[in-house]
C-alpha atoms as a PDB file:
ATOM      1  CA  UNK A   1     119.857  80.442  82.735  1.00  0.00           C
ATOM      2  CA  UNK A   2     117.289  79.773  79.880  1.00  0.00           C
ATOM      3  CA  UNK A   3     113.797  79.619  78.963  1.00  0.00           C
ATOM      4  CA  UNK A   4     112.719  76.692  80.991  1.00  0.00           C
ATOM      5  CA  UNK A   5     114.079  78.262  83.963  1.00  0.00           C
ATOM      6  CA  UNK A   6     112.600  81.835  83.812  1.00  0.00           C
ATOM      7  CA  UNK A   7     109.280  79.752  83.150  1.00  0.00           C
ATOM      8  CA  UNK A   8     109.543  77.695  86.002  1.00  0.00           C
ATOM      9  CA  UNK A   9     110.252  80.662  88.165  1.00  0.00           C
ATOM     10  CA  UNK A  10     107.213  82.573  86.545  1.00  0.00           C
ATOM     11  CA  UNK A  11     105.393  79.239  88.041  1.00  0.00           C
ATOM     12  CA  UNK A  12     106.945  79.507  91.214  1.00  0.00           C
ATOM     13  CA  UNK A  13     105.404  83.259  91.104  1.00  0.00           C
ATOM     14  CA  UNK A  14     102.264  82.847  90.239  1.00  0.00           C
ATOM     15  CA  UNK A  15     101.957  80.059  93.165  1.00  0.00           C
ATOM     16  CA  UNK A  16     102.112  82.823  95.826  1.00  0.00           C
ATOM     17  CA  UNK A  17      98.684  83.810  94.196  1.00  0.00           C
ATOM     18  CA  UNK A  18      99.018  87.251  93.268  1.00  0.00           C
ATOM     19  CA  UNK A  19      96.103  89.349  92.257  1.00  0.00           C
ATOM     20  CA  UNK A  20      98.155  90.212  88.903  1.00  0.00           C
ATOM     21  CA  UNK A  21     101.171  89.011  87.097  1.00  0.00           C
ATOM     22  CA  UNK A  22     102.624  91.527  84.777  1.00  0.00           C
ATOM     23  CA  UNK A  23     105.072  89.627  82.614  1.00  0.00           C
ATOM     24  CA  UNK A  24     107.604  91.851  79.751  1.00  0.00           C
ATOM     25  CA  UNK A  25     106.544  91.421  76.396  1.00  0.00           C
ATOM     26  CA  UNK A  26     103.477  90.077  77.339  1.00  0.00           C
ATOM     27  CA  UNK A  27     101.054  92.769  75.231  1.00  0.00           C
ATOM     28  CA  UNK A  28      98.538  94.150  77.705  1.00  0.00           C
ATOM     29  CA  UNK A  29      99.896  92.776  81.116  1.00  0.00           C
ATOM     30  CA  UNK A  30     103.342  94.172  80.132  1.00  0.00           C
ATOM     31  CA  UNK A  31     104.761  96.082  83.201  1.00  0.00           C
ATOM     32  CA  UNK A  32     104.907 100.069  82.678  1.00  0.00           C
ATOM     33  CA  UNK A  33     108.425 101.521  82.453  1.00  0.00           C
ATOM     34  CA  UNK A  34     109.670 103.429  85.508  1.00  0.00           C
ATOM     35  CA  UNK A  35     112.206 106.247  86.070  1.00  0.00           C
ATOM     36  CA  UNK A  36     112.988 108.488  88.458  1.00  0.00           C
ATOM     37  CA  UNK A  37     111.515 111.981  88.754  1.00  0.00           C
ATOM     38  CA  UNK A  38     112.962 114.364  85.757  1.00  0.00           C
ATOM     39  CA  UNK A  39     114.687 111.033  84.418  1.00  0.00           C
ATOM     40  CA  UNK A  40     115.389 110.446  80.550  1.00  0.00           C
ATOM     41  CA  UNK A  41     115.762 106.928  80.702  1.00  0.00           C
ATOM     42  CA  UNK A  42     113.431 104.654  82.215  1.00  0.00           C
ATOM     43  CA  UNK A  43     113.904 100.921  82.905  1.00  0.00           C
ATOM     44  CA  UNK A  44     110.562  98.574  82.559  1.00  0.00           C
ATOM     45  CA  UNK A  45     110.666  95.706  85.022  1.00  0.00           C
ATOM     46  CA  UNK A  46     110.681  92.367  83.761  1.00  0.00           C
ATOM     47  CA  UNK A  47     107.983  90.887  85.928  1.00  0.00           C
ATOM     48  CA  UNK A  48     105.708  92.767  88.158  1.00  0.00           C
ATOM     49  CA  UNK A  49     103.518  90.568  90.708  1.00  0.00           C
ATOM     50  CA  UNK A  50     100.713  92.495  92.471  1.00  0.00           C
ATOM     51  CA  UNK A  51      99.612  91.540  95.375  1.00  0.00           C
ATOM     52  CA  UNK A  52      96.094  92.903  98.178  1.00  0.00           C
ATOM     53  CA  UNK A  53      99.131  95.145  99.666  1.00  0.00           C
ATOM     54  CA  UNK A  54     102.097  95.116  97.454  1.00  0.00           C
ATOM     55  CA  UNK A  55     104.179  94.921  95.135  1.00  0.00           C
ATOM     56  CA  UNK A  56     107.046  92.832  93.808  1.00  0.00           C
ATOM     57  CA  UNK A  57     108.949  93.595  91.458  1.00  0.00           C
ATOM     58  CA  UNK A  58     111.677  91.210  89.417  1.00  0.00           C
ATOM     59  CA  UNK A  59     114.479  92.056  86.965  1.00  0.00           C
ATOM     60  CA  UNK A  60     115.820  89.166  85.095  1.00  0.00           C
ATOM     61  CA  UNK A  61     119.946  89.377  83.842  1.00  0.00           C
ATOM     62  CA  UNK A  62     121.347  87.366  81.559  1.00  0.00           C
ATOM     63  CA  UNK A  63     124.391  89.087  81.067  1.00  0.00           C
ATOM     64  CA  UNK A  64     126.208  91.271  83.459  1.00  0.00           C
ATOM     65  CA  UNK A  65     129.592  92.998  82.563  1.00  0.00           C
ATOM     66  CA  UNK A  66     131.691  95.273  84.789  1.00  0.00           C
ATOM     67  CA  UNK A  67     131.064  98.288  81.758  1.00  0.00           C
ATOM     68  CA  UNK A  68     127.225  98.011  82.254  1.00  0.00           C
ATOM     69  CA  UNK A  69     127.450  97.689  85.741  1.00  0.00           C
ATOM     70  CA  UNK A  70     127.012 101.153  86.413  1.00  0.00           C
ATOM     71  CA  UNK A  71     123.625 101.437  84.665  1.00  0.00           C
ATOM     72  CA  UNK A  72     122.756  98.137  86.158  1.00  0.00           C
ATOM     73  CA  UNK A  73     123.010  99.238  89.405  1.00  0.00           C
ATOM     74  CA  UNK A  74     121.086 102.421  88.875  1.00  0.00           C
ATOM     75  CA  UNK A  75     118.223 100.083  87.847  1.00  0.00           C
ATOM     76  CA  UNK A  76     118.411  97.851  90.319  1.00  0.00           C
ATOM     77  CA  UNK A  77     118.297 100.918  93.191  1.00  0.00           C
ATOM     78  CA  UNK A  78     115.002 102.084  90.971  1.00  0.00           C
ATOM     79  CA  UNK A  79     113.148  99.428  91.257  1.00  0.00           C
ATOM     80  CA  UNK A  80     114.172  98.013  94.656  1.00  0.00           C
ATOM     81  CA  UNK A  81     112.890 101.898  95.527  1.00  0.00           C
ATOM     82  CA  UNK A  82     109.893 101.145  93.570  1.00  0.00           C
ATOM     83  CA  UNK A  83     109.135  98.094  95.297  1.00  0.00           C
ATOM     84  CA  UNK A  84     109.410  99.491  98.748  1.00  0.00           C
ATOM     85  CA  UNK A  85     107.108 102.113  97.628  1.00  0.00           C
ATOM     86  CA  UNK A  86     104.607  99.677  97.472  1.00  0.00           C
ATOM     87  CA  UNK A  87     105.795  97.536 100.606  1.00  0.00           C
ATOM     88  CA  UNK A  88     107.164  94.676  98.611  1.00  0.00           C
ATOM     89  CA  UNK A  89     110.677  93.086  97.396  1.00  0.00           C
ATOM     90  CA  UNK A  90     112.735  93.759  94.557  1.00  0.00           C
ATOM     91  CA  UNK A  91     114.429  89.926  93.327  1.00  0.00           C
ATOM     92  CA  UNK A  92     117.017  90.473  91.144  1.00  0.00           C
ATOM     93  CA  UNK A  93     117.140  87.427  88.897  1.00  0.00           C
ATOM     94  CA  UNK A  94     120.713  86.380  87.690  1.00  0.00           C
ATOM     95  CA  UNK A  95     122.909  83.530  85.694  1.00  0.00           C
ATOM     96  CA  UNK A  96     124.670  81.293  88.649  1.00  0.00           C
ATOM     97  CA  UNK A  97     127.875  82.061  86.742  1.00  0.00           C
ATOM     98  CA  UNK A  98     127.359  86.062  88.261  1.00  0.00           C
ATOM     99  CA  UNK A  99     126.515  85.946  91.748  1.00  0.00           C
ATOM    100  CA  UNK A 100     129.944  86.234  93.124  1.00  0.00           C
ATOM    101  CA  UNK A 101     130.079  89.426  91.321  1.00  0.00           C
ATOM    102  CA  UNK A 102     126.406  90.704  91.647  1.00  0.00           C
ATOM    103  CA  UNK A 103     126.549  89.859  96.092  1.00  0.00           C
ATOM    104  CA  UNK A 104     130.007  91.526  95.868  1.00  0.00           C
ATOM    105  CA  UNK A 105     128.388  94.774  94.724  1.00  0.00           C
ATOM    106  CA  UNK A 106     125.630  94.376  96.776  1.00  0.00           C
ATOM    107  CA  UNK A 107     127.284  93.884 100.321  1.00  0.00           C
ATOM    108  CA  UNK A 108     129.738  97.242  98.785  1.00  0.00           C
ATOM    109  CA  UNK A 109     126.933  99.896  97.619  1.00  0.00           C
ATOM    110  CA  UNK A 110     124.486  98.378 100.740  1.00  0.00           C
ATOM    111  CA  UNK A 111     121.769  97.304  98.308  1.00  0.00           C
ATOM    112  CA  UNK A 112     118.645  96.122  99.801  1.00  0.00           C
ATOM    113  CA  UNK A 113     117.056  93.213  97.836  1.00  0.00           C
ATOM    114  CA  UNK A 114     117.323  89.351  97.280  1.00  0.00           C
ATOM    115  CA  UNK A 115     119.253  87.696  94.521  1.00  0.00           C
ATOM    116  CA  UNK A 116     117.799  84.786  92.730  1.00  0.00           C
ATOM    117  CA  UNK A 117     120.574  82.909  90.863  1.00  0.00           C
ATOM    118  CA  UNK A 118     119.328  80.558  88.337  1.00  0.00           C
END
């Protein structure tokens, strides 16, 4: 996965028309960081695309290894929880190289959002 891809799937995003496209790092129409309640650490999305009546939400991995996994995961249930909140998806962008692993997990903690290998 590289730059040209995580462009053309910012293209691929914006073609659904959404009302806003919050991209990371992007100033302004960067994405606000989320945690649960009470929760020291908070995770900021990597893309957020709003929509008349909801809300996507998109976290983009480049590197996945089984000690992160833990915290991973825990950001992954946040914003998929996050995304429902606001009757959309959570897409859970990842290197082609990890999705053996990543649907693995899935299928075992009964995760509930799509996985865009790239």
């Amino acid at each position: 996965m590289n730059a040209s891809d995580i462009k053309k799937l910012i293209e691929e995003i914006k073609a659904t028309n959404p009302i806003r496209l919050q991209v990371k790092g992007k100033g302004d129409e960067s994405p606000r960081p989320i945690g649960f309640y009470n929760a020291k650490k908070q995770f900021i999305p990597d893309i957020v695309a709003r929509f008349e009546k909801k809300r996507n939400y998109y976290a983009i991995e480049k590197s996945i290894t089984e000690k992160d996994m833990h915290s991973l995961i825990f950001k992954w249930i946040l914003f998929a929880a996050e995304a429902r909140k606001f009757s959309g998806k959570f897409f859970l962008v990842i290197p082609k190289s990890k999705s053996d692993i990543c649907n693995q997990v899935i299928q075992e903690k009964q995760l509930d959002f799509e996985v865009i290998a790239l």
